[in-house]
C-alpha atoms as a PDB file:
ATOM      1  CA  UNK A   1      34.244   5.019 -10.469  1.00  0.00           C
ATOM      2  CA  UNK A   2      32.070   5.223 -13.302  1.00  0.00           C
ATOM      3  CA  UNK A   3      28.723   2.904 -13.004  1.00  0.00           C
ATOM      4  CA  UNK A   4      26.809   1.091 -15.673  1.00  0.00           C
ATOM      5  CA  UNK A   5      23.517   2.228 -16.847  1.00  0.00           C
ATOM      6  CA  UNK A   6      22.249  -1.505 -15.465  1.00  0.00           C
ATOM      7  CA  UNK A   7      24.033  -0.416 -12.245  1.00  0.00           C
ATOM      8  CA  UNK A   8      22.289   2.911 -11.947  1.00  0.00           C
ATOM      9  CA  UNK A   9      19.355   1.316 -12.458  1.00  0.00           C
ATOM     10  CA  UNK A  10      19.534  -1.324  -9.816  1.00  0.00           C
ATOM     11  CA  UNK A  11      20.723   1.070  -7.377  1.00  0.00           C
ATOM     12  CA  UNK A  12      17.589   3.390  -8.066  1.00  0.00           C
ATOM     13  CA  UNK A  13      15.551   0.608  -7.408  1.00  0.00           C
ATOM     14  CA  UNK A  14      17.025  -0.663  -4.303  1.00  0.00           C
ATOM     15  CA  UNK A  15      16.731   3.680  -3.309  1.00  0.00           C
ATOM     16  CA  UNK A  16      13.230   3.206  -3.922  1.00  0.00           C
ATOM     17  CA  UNK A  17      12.440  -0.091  -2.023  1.00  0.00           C
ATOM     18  CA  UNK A  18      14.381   1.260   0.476  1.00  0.00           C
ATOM     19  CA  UNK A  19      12.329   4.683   0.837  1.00  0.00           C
ATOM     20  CA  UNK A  20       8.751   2.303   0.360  1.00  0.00           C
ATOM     21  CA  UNK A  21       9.857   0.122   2.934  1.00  0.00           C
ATOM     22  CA  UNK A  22      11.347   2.965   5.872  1.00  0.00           C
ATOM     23  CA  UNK A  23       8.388   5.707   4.673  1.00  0.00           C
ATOM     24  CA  UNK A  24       6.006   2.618   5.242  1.00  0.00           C
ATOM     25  CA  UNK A  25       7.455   1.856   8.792  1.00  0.00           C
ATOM     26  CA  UNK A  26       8.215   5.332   9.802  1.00  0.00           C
ATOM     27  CA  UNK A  27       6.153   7.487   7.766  1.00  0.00           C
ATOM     28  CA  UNK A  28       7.221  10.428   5.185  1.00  0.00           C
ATOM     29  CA  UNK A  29       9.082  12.674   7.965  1.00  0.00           C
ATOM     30  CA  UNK A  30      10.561   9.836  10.015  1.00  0.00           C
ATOM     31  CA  UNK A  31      13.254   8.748   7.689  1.00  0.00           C
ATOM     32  CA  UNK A  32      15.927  11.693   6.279  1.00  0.00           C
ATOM     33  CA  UNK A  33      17.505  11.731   2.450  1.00  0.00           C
ATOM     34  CA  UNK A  34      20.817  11.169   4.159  1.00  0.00           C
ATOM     35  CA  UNK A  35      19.912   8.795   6.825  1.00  0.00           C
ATOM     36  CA  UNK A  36      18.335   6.225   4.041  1.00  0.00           C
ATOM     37  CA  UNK A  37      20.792   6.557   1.885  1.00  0.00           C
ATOM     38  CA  UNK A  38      23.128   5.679   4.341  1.00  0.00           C
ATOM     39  CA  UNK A  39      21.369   2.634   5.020  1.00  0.00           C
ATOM     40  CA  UNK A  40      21.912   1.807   1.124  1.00  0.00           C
ATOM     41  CA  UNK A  41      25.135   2.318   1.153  1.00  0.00           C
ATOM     42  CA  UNK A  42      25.238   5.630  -0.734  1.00  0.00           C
ATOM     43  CA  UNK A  43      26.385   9.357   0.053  1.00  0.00           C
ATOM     44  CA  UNK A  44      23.568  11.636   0.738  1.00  0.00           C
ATOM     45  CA  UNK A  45      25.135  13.659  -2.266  1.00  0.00           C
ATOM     46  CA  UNK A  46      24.435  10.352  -4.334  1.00  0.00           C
ATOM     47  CA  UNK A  47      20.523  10.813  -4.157  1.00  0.00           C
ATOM     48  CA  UNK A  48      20.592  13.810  -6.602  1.00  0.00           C
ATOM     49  CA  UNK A  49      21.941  11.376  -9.269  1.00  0.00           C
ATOM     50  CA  UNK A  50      18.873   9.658  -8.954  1.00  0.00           C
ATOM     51  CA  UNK A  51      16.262  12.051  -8.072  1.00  0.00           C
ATOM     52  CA  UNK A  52      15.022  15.403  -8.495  1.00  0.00           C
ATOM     53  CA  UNK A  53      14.128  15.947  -5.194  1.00  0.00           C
ATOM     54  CA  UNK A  54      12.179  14.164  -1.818  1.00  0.00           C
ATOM     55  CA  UNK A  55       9.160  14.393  -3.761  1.00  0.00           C
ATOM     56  CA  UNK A  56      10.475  12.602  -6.825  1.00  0.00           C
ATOM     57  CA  UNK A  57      11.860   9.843  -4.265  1.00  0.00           C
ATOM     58  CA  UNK A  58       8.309  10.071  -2.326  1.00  0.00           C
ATOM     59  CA  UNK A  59       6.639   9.791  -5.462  1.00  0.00           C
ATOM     60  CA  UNK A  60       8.086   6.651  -6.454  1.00  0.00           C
ATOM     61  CA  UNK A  61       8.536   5.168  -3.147  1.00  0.00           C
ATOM     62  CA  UNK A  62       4.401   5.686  -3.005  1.00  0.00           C
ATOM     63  CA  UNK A  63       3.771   3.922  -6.496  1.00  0.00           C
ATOM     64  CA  UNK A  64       6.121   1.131  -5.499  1.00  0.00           C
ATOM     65  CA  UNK A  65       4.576   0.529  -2.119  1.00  0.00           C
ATOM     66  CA  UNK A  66       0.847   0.867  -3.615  1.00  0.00           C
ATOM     67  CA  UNK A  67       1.686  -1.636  -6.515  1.00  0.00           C
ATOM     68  CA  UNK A  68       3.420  -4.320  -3.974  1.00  0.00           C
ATOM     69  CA  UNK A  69       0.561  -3.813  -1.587  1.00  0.00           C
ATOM     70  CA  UNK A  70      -2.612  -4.430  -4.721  1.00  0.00           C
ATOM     71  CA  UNK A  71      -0.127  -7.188  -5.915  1.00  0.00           C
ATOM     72  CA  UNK A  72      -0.353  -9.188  -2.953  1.00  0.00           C
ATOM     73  CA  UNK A  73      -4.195  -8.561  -2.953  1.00  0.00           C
ATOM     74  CA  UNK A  74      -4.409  -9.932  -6.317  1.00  0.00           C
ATOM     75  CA  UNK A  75      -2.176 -13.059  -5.724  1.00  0.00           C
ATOM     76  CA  UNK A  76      -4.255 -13.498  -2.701  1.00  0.00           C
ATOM     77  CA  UNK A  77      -7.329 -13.403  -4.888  1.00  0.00           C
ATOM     78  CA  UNK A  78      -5.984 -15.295  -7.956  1.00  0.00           C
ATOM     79  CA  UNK A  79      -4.870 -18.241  -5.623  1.00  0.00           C
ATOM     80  CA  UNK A  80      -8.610 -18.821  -4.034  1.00  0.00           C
ATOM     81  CA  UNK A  81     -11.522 -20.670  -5.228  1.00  0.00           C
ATOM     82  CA  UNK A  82     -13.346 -19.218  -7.776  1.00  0.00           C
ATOM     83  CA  UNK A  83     -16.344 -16.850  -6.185  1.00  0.00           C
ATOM     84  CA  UNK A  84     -14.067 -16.862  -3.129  1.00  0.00           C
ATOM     85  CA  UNK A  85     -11.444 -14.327  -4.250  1.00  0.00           C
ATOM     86  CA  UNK A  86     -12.779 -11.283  -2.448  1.00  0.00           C
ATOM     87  CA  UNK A  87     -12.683 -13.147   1.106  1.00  0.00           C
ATOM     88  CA  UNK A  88      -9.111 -14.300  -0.038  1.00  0.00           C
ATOM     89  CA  UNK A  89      -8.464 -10.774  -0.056  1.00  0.00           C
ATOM     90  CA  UNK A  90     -10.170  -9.641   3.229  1.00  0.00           C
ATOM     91  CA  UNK A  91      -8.530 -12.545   4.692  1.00  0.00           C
ATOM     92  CA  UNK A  92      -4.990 -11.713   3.408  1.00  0.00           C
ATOM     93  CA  UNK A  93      -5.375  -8.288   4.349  1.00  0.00           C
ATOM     94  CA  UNK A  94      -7.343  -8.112   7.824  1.00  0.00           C
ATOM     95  CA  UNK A  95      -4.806 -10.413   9.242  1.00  0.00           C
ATOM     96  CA  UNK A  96      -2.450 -10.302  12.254  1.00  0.00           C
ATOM     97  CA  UNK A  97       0.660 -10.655   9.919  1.00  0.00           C
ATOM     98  CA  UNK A  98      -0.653  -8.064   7.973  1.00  0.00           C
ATOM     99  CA  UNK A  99      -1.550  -5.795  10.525  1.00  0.00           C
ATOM    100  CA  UNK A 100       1.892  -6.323  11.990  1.00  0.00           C
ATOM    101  CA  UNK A 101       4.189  -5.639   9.325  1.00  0.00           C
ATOM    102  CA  UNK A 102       4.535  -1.900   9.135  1.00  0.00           C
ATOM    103  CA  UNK A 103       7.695  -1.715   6.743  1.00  0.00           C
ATOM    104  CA  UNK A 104       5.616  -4.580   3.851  1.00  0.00           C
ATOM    105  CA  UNK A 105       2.543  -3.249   4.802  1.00  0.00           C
ATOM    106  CA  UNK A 106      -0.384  -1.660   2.828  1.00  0.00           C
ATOM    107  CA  UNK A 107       0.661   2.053   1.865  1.00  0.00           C
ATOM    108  CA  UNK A 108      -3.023   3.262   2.719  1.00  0.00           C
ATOM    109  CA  UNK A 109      -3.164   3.390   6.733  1.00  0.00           C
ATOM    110  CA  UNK A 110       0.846   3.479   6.661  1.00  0.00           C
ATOM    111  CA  UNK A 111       0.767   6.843   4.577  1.00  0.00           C
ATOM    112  CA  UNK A 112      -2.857   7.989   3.708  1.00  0.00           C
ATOM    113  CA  UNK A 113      -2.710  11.220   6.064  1.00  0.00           C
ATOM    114  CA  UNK A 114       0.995  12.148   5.084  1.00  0.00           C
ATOM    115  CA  UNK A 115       0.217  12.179   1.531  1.00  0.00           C
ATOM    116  CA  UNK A 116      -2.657  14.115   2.210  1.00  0.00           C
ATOM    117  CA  UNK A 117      -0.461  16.798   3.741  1.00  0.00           C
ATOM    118  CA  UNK A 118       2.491  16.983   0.740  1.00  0.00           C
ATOM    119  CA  UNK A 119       2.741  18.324  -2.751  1.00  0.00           C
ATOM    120  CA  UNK A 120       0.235  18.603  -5.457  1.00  0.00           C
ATOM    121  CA  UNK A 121       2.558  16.513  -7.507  1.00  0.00           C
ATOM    122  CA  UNK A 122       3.080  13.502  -4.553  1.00  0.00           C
ATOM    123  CA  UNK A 123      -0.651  13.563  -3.933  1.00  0.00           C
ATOM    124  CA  UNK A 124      -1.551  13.186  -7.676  1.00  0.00           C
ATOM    125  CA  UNK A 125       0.859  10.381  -8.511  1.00  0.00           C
ATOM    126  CA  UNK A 126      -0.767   8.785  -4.829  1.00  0.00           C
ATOM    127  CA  UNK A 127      -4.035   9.294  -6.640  1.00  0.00           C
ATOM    128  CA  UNK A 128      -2.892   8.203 -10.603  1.00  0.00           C
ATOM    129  CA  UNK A 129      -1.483   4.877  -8.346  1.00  0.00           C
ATOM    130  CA  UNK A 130      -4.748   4.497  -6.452  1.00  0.00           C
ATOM    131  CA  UNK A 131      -6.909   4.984  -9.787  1.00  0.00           C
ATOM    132  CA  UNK A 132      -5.131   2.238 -11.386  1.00  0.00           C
ATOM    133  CA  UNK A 133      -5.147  -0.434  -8.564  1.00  0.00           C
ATOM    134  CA  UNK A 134      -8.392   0.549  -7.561  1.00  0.00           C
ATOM    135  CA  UNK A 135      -9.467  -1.100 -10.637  1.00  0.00           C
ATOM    136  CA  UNK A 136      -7.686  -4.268 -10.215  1.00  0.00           C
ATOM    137  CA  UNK A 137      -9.723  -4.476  -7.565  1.00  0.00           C
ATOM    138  CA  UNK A 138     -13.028  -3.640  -9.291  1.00  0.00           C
ATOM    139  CA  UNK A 139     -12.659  -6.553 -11.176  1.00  0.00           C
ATOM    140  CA  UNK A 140     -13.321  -8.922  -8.552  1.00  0.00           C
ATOM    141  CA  UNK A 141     -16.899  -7.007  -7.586  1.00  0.00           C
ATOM    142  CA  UNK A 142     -20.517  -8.274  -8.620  1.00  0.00           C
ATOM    143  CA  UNK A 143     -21.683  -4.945  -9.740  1.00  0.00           C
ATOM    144  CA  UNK A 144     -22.695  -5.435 -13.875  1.00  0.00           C
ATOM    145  CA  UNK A 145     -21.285  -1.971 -14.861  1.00  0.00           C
ATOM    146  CA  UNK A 146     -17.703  -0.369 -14.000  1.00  0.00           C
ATOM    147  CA  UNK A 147     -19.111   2.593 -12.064  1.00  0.00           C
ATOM    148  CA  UNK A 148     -20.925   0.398  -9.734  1.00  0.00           C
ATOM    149  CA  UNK A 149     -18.034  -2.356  -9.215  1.00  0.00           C
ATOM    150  CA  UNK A 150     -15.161   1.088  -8.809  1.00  0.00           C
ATOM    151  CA  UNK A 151     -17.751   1.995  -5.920  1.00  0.00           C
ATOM    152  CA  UNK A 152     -17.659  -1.916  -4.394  1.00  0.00           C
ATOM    153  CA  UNK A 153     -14.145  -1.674  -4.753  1.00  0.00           C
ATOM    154  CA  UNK A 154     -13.793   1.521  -2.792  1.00  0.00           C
ATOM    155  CA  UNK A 155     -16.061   0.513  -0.312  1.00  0.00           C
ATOM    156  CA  UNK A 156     -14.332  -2.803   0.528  1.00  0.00           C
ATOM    157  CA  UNK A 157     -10.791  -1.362   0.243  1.00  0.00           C
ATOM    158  CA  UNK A 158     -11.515   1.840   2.425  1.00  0.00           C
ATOM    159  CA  UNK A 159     -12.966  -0.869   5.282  1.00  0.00           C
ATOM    160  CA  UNK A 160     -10.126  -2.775   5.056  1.00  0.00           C
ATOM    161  CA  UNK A 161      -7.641   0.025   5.296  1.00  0.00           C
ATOM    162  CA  UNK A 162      -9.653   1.805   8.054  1.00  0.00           C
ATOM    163  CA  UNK A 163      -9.673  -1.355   9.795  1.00  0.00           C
ATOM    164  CA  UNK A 164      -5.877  -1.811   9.764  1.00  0.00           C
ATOM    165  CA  UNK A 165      -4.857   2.036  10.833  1.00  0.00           C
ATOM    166  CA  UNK A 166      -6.934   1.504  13.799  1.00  0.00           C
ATOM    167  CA  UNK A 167      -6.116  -1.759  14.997  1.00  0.00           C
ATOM    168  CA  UNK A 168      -2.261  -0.814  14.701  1.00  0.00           C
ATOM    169  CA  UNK A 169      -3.195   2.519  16.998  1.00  0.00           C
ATOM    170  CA  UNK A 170      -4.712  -0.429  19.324  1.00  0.00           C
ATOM    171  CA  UNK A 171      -2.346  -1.690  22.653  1.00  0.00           C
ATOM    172  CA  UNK A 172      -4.548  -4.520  23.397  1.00  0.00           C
ATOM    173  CA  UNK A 173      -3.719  -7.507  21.255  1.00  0.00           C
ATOM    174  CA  UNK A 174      -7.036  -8.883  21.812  1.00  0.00           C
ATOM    175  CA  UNK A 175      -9.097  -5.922  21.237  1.00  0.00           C
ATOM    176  CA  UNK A 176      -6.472  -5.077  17.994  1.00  0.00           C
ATOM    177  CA  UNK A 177      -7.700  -8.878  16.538  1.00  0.00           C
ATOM    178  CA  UNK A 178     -11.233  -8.215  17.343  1.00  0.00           C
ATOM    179  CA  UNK A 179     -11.459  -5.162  15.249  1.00  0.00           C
ATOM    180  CA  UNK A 180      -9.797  -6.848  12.386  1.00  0.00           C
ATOM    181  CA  UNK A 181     -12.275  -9.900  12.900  1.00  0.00           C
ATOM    182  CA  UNK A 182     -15.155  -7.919  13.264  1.00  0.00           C
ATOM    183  CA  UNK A 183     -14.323  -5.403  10.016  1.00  0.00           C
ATOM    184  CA  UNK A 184     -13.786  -8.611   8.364  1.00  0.00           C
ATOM    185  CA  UNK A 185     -16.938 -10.654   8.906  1.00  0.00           C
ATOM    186  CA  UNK A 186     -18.921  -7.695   7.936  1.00  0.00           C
ATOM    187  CA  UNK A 187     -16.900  -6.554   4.529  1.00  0.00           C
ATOM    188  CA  UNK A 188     -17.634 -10.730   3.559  1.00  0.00           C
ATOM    189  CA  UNK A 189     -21.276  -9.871   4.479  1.00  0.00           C
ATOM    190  CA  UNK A 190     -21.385  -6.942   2.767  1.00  0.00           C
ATOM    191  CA  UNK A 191     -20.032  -8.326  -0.372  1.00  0.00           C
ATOM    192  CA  UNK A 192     -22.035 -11.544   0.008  1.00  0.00           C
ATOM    193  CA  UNK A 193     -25.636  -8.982  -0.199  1.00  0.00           C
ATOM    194  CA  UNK A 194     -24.190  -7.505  -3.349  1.00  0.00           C
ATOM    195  CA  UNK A 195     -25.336 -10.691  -5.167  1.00  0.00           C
ATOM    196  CA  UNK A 196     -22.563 -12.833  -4.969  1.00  0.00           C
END
């Protein structure tokens, strides 16, 4: 049976939210080629009509996770009070739910340290992704020039993500909350002394 281009395309995409969402819960070695394409619906032999190879799949499955991920950050943002978007962010992110939702999750303490460990080609599409949200970001810092708002940005997102791998790694519920509290109250402060 012969598929239509629109087909091919839908089934690539479901492939790839498939592959963001497992990768996301189980990280890049946890999930086989055959084993989530199974869970699409598809032959293992059916992933080579769609992709090169794991990296091309890992590749895109990173860039669709990273551009879900900054999306919510930015509805989160544009839906707050102006001057308030940044702690619409932290509060978004540093959350229970958040914290809780491996496969949905933020691709940065989901996948940070595999990508670190694959392909110059995976790791510079991770960074190309990063570069580009990164600056979505930006935009919402105090800082008057670029430079200065790309390093508010990186500072605020690298807290948040930080805070997130380790209260996952956390047993205690309590102690897991308090971390994302505490990283929370001090990114607002922090980005409160910038001038806001």
């Amino acid at each position: 049976m012969r598929y239509t281009s629109e087909q091919k395309i839908e089934t690539h995409k479901h492939i790839v939210d498939a592959a963001a969402r497992e990768f996301r819960s189980k990280g890049l070695q946890g999930i086989g080629i055959a084993d989530l394409m199974s869970q699409v619906g598809l032959t293992h032999g059916g992933f080579y009509a769609h992709f090169k190879n794991r990296d091309a799949l890992v590749m895109e499955a990173a860039t669709c996770a990273a551009a879900q991920n900054f999306g919510r950050l930015i509805e989160a943002a544009e839906s707050a009070d102006k001057g308030k978007e940044v702690e619409a962010m932290l509060n978004f992110y540093l959350s229970p739910k958040h914290r809780d939702n491996f496969g949905s999750g933020c691709i940065l303490p989901a996948l940070a340290a595999d990508i670190a460990r694959q392909s110059e080609s995976v790791k510079d599409a991770f960074t190309d992704t990063l570069k580009q949200n990164m600056a979505r970001i930006a935009n919402y810092m105090p800082a008057r020039d670029a430079k200065n708002k790309l390093k508010q940005a990186m500072m605020i997102v690298s807290g948040m993500a930080g805070a997130v791998l380790i209260a996952r790694a956390i047993e205690d519920p309590k102690l897991s909350d308090l971390m994302l509290d505490s990283v929370r109250n001090q990114l607002v402060e922090m980005y409160r002394s910038w001038g806001v």
